[in-house]
C-alpha atoms as a PDB file:
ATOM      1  CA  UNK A   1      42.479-105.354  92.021  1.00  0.00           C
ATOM      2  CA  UNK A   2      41.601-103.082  88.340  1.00  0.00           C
ATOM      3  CA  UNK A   3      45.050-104.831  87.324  1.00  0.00           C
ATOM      4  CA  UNK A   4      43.148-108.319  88.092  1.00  0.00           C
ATOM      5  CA  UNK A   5      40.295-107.152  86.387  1.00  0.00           C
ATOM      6  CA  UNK A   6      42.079-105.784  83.072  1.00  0.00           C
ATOM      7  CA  UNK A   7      44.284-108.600  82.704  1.00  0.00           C
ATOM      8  CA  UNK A   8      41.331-110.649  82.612  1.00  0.00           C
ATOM      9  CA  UNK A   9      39.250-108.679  80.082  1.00  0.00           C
ATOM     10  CA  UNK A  10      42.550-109.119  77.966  1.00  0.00           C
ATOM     11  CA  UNK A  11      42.761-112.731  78.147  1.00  0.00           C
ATOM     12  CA  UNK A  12      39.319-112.603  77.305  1.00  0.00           C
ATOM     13  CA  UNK A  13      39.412-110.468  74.236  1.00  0.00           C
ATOM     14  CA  UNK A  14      43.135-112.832  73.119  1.00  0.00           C
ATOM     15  CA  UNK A  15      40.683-115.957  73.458  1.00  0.00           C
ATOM     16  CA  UNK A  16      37.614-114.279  71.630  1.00  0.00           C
ATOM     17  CA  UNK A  17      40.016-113.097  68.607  1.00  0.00           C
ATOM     18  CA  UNK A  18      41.617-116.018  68.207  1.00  0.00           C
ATOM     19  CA  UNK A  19      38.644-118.365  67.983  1.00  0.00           C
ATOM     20  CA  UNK A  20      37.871-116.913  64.267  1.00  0.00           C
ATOM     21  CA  UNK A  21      40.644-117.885  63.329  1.00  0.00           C
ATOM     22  CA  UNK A  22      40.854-121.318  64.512  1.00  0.00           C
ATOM     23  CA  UNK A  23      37.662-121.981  62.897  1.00  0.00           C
ATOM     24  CA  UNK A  24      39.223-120.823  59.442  1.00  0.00           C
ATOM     25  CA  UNK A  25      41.988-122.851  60.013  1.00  0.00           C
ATOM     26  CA  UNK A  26      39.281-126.223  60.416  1.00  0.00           C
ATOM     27  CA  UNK A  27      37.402-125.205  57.567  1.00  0.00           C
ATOM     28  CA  UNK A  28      39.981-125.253  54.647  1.00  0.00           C
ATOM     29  CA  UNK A  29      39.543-126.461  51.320  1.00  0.00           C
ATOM     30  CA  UNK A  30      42.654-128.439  50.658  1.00  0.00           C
ATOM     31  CA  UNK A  31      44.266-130.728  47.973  1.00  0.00           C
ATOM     32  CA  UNK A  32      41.826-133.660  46.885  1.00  0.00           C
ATOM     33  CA  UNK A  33      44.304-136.304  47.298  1.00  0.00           C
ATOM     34  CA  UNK A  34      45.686-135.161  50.801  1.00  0.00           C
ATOM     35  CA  UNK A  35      41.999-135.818  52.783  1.00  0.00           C
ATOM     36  CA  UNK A  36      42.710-139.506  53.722  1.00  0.00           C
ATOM     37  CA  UNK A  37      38.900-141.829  54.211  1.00  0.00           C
ATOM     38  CA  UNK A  38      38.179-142.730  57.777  1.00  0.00           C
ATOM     39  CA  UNK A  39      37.943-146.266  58.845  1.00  0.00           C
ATOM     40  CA  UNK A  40      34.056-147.517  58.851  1.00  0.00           C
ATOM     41  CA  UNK A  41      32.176-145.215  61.455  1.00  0.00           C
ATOM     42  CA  UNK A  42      28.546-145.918  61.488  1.00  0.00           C
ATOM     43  CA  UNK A  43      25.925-144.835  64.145  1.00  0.00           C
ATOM     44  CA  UNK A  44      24.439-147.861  66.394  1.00  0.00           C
ATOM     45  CA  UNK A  45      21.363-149.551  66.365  1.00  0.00           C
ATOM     46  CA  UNK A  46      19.073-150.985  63.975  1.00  0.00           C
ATOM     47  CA  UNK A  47      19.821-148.613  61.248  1.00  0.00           C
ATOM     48  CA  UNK A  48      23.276-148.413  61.471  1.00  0.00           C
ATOM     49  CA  UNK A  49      23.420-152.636  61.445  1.00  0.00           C
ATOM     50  CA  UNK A  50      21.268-151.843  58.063  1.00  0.00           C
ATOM     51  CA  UNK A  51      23.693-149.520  56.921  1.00  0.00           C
ATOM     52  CA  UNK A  52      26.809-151.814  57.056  1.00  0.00           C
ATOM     53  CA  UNK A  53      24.893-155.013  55.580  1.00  0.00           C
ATOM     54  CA  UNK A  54      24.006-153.322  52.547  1.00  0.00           C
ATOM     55  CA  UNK A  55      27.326-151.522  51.620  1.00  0.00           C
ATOM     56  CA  UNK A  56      27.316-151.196  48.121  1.00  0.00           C
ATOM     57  CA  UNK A  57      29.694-152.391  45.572  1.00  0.00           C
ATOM     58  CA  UNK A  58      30.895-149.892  43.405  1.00  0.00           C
ATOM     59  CA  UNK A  59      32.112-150.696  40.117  1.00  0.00           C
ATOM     60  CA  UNK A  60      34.089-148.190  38.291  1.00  0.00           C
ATOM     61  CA  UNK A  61      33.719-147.909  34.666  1.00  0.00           C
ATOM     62  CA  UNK A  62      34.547-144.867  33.688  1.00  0.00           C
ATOM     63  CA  UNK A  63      36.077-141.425  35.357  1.00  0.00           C
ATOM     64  CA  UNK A  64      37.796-140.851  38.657  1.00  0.00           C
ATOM     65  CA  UNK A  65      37.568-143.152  41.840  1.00  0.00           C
ATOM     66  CA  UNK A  66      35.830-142.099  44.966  1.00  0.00           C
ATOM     67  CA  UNK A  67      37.709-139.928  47.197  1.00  0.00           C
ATOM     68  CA  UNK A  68      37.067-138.300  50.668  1.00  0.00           C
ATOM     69  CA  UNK A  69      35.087-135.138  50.451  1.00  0.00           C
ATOM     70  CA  UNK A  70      35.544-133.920  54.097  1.00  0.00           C
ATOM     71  CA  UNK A  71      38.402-134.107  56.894  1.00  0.00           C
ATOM     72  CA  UNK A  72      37.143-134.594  60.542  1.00  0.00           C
ATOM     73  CA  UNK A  73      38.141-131.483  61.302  1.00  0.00           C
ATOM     74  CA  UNK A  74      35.939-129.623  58.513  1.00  0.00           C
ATOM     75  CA  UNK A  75      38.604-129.462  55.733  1.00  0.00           C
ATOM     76  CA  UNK A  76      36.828-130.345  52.408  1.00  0.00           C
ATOM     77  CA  UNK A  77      38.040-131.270  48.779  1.00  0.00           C
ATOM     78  CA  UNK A  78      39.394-128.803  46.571  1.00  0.00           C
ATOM     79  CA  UNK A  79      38.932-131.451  43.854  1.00  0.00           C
ATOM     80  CA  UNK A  80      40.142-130.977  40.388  1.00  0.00           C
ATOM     81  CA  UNK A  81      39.760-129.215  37.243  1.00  0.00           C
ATOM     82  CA  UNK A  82      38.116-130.931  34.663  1.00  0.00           C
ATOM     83  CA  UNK A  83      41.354-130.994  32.430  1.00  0.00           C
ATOM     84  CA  UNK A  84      43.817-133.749  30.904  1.00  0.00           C
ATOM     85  CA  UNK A  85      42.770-137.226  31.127  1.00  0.00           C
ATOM     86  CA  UNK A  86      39.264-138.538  32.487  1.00  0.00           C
ATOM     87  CA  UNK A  87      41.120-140.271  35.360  1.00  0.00           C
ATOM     88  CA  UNK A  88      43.852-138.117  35.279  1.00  0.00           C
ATOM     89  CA  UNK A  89      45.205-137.112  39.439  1.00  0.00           C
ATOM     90  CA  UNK A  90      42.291-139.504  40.438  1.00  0.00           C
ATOM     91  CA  UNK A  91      43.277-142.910  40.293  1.00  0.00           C
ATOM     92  CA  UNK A  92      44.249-143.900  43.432  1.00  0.00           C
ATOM     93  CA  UNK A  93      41.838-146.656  44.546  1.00  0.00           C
ATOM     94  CA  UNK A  94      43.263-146.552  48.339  1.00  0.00           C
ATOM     95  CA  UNK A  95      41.238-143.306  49.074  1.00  0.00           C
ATOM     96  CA  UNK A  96      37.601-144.652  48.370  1.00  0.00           C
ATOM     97  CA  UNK A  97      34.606-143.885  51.128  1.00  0.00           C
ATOM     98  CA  UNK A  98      31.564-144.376  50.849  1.00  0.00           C
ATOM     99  CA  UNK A  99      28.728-142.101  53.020  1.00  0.00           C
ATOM    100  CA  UNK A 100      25.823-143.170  54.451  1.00  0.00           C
ATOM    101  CA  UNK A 101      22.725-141.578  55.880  1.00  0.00           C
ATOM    102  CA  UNK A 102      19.320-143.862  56.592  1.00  0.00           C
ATOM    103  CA  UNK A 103      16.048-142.525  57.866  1.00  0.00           C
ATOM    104  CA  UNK A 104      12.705-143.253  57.581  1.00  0.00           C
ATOM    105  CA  UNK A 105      10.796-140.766  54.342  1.00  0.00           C
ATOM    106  CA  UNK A 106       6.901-141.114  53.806  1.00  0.00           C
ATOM    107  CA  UNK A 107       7.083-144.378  55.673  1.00  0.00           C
ATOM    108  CA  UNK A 108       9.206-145.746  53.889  1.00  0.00           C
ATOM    109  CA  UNK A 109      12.687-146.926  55.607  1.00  0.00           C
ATOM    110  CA  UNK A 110      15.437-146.203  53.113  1.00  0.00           C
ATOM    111  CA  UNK A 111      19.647-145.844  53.110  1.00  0.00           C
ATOM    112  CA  UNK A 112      21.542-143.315  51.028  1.00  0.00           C
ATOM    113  CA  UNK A 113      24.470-144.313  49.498  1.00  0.00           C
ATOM    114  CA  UNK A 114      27.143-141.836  47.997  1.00  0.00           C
ATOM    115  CA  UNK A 115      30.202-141.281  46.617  1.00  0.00           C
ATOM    116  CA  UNK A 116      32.337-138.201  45.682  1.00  0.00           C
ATOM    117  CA  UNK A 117      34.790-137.509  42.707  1.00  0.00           C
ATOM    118  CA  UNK A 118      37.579-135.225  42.622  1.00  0.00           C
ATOM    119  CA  UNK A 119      35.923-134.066  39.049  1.00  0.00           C
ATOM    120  CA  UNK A 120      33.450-135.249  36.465  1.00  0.00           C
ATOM    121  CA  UNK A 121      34.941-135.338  33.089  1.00  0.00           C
ATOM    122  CA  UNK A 122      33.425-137.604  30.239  1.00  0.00           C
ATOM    123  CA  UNK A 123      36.853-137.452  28.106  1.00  0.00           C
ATOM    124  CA  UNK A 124      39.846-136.212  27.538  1.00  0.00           C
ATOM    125  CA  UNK A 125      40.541-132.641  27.042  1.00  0.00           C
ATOM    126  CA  UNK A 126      39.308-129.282  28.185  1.00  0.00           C
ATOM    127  CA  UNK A 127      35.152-130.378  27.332  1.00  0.00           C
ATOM    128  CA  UNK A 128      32.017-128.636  27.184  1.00  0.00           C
ATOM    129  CA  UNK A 129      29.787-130.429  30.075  1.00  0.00           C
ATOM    130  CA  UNK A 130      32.590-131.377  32.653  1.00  0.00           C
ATOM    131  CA  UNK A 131      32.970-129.792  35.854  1.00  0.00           C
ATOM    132  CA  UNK A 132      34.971-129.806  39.192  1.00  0.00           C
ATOM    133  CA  UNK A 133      33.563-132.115  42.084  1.00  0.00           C
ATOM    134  CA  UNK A 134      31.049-134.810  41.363  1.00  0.00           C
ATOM    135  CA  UNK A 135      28.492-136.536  43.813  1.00  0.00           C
ATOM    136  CA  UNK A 136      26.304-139.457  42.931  1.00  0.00           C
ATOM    137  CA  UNK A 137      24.389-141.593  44.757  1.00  0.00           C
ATOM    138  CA  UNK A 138      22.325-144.583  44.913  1.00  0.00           C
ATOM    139  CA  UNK A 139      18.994-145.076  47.653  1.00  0.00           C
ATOM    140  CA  UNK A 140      17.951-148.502  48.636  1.00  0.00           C
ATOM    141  CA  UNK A 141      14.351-148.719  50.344  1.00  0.00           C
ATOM    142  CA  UNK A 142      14.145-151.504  53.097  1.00  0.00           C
ATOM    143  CA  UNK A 143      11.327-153.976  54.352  1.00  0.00           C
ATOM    144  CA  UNK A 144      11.979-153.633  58.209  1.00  0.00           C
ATOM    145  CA  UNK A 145      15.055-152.773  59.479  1.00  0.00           C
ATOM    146  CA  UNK A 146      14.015-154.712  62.964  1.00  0.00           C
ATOM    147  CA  UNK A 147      13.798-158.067  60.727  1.00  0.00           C
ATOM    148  CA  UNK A 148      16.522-160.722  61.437  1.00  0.00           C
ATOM    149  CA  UNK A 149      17.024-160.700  58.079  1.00  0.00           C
ATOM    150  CA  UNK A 150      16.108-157.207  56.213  1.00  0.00           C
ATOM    151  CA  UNK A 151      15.678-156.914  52.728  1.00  0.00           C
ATOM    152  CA  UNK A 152      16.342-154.199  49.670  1.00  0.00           C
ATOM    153  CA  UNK A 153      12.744-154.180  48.281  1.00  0.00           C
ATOM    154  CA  UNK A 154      13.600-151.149  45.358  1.00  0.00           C
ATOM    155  CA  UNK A 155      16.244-149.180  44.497  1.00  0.00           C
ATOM    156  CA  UNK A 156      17.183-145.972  42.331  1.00  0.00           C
ATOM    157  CA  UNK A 157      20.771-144.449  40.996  1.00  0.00           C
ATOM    158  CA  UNK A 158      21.388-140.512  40.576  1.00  0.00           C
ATOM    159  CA  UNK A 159      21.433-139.837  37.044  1.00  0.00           C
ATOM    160  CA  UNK A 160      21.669-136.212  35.692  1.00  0.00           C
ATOM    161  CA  UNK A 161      20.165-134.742  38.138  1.00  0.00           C
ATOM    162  CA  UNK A 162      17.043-137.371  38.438  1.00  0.00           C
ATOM    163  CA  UNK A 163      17.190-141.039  39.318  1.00  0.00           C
ATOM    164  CA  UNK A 164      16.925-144.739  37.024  1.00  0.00           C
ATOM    165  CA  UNK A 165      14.897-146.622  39.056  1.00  0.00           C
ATOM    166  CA  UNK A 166      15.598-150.232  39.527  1.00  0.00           C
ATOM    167  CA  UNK A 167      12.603-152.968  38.982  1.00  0.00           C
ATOM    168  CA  UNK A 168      12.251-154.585  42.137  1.00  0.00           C
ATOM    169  CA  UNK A 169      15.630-155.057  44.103  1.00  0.00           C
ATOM    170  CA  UNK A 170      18.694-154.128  42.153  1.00  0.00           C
ATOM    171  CA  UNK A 171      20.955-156.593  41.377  1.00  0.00           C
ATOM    172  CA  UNK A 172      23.225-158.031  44.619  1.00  0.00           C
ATOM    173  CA  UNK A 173      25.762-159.706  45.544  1.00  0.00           C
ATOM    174  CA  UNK A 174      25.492-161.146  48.522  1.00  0.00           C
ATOM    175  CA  UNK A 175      23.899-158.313  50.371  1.00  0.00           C
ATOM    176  CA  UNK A 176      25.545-155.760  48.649  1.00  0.00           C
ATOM    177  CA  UNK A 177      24.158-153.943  45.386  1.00  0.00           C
ATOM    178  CA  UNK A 178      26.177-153.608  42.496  1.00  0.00           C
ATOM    179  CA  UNK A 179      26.292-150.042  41.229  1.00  0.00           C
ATOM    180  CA  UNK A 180      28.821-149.086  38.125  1.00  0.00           C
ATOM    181  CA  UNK A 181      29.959-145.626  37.893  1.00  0.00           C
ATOM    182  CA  UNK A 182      29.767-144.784  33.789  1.00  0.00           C
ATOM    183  CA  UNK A 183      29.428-141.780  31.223  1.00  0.00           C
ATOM    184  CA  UNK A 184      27.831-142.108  27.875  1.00  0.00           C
ATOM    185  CA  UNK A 185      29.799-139.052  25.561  1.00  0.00           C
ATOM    186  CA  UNK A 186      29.006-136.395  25.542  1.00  0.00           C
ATOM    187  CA  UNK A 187      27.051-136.533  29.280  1.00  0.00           C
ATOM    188  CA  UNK A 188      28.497-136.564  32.038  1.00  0.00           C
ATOM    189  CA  UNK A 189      28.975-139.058  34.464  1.00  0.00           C
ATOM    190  CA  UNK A 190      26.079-141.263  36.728  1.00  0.00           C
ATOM    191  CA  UNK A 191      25.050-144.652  38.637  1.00  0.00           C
ATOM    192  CA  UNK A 192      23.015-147.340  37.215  1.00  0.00           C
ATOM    193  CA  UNK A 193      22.827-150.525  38.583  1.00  0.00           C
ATOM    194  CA  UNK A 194      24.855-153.456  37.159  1.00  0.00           C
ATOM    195  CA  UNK A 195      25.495-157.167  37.260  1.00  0.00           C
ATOM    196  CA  UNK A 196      29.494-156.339  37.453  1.00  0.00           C
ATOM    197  CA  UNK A 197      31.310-156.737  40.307  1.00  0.00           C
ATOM    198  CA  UNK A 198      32.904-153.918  42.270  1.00  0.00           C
ATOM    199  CA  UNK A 199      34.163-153.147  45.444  1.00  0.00           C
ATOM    200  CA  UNK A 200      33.094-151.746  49.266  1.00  0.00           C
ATOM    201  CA  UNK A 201      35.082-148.903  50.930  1.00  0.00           C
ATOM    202  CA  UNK A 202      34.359-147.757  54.565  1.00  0.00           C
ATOM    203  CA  UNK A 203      31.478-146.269  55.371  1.00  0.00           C
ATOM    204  CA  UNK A 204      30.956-142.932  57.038  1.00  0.00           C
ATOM    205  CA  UNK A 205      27.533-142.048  58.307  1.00  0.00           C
ATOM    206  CA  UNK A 206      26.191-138.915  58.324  1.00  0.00           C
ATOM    207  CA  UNK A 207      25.023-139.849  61.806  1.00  0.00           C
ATOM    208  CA  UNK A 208      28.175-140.179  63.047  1.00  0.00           C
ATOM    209  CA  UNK A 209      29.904-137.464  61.803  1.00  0.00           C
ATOM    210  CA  UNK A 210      32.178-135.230  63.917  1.00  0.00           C
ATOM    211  CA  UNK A 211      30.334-132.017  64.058  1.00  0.00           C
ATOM    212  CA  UNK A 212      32.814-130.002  62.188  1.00  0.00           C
ATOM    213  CA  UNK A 213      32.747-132.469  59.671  1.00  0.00           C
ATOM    214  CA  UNK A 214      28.867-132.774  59.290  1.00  0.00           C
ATOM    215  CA  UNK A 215      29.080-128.514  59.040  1.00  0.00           C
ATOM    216  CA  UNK A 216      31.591-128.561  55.977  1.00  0.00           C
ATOM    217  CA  UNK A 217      29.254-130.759  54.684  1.00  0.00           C
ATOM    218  CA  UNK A 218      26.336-128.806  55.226  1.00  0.00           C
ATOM    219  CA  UNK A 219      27.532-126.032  53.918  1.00  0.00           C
ATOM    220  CA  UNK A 220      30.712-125.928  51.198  1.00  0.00           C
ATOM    221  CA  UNK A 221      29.666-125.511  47.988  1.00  0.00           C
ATOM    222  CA  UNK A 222      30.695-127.845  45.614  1.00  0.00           C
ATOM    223  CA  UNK A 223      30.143-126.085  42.873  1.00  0.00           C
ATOM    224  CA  UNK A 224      27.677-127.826  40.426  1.00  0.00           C
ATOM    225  CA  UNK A 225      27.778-131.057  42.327  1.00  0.00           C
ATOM    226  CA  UNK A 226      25.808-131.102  45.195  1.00  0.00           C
ATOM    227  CA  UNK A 227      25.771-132.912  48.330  1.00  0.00           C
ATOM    228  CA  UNK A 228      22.650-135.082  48.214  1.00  0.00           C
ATOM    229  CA  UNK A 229      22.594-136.584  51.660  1.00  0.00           C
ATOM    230  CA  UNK A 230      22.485-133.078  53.923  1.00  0.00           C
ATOM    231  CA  UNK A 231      19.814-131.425  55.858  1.00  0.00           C
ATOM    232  CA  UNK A 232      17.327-129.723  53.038  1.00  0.00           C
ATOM    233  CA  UNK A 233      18.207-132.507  50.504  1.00  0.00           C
ATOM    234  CA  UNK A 234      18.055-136.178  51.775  1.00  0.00           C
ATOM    235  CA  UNK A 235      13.936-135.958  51.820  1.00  0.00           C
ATOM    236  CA  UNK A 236      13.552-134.148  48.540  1.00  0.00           C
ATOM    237  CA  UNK A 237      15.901-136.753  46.650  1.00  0.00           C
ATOM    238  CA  UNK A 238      14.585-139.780  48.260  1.00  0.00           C
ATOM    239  CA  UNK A 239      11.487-138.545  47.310  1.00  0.00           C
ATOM    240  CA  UNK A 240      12.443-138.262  43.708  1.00  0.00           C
ATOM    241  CA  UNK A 241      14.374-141.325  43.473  1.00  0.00           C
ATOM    242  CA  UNK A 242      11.364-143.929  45.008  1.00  0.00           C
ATOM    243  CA  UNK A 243       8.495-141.575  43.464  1.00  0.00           C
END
């Protein structure tokens, strides 16, 4: 019977030590290009049938393409230093993703729409003003989700830190609103809204992200680029982008 009762409180204390380091093992910052984008996952519902009508086009000018910035499992980007070439290890237009988070702010029913970059690097060379990781993102304010046929009534896209607000609905096509990606040297890189044409990548909602993925998230830090669509940031920057 005690030999029961220790071999228990050993299996016990085996499982309980090896938990840490199975959550270690989920949360691991790995190579930029080896985090591969999930097919479109968005959450039911009116908002998420909002979310996929309005996926953006994104248009880019300048700089790296979008990349993943979290594995289901928790893994995150290690991105890239901002070094060589402004595209340079960041070219591969296969790996785009878009995320997605929607909510109602103030009243006001409204999508976030981001992207992350393996750096931000206006040009070529080892630059004052360039940095590892980049996140930018664009927020579209709705009429009424419930319509049968909703509509972007105003618009804004991150830029240094603030927002350029669109007048009125930004420009679409279709239902989709055409953002460029773009530096002016010596700044860094931003959105603004565009009549060129871009492209969609799947969309992964914030709402419908794997727990361990929505944690990384929450809480890597990215260094001087910051993740505008988690808990203790989505309000404030919708806020600032439709003020």
């Amino acid at each position: 019977m005690v030999s029961f009762k220790v071999s228990n409180i050993l299996a016990l204390a085996a499982a309980v030590a090896a938990a840490p380091t199975e959550l270690l093992q989920s949360r691991a910052v790995v190579a930029h290009d080896s985090i591969s984008p999930v097919a479109q996952r968005i959450q039911t519902g009116g908002l998420g049938k909002v979310i996929e009508t309005f996926n953006p086009l994104l248009h880019i000018a300048h700089g790296c393409q979008p990349y993943p910035a979290v594995a289901d499992n928790g893994d995150t980007s290690g991105g890239l230093q901002d070094t060589g070439s402004s595209t340079g290890g960041c070219r591969d237009q296969s790996k785009g993703q878009t995320y997605a988070r929607a909510g109602t702010v103030d009243g006001k029913t409204v999508i976030m729409y981001s992207w992350y970059f393996p750096k931000d690097h206006p040009t070529g060379g080892d630059v004052a003003g360039g940095h590892r990781h980049d996140w930018e993102n664009i927020v579209v304010q709705i009429d009424d989700p419930a319509a049968a046929t909703p509509k972007i009534i105003g618009g804004a896209a991150s830029s240094h830190s603030g927002y350029s607000k669109a007048n009125g609905a930004p420009p679409m096509d279709g239902n989709s609103p055409k953002v460029e990606y773009f530096t002016t040297f010596p700044t860094n890189h931003e959105l603004q809204f565009t009549q060129t044409k871009g492209k969609t990548y799947p969309i992964s909602d914030w709402d419908a992200l794997p727990a361990a993925a929505k944690t990384a998230l929450q809480d890597t830090n990215f260094g001087k680029a910051n993740v505008p669509f988690k808990d203790g940031s989505f309000e404030s920057k919708v806020r600032e982008a439709l003020k």
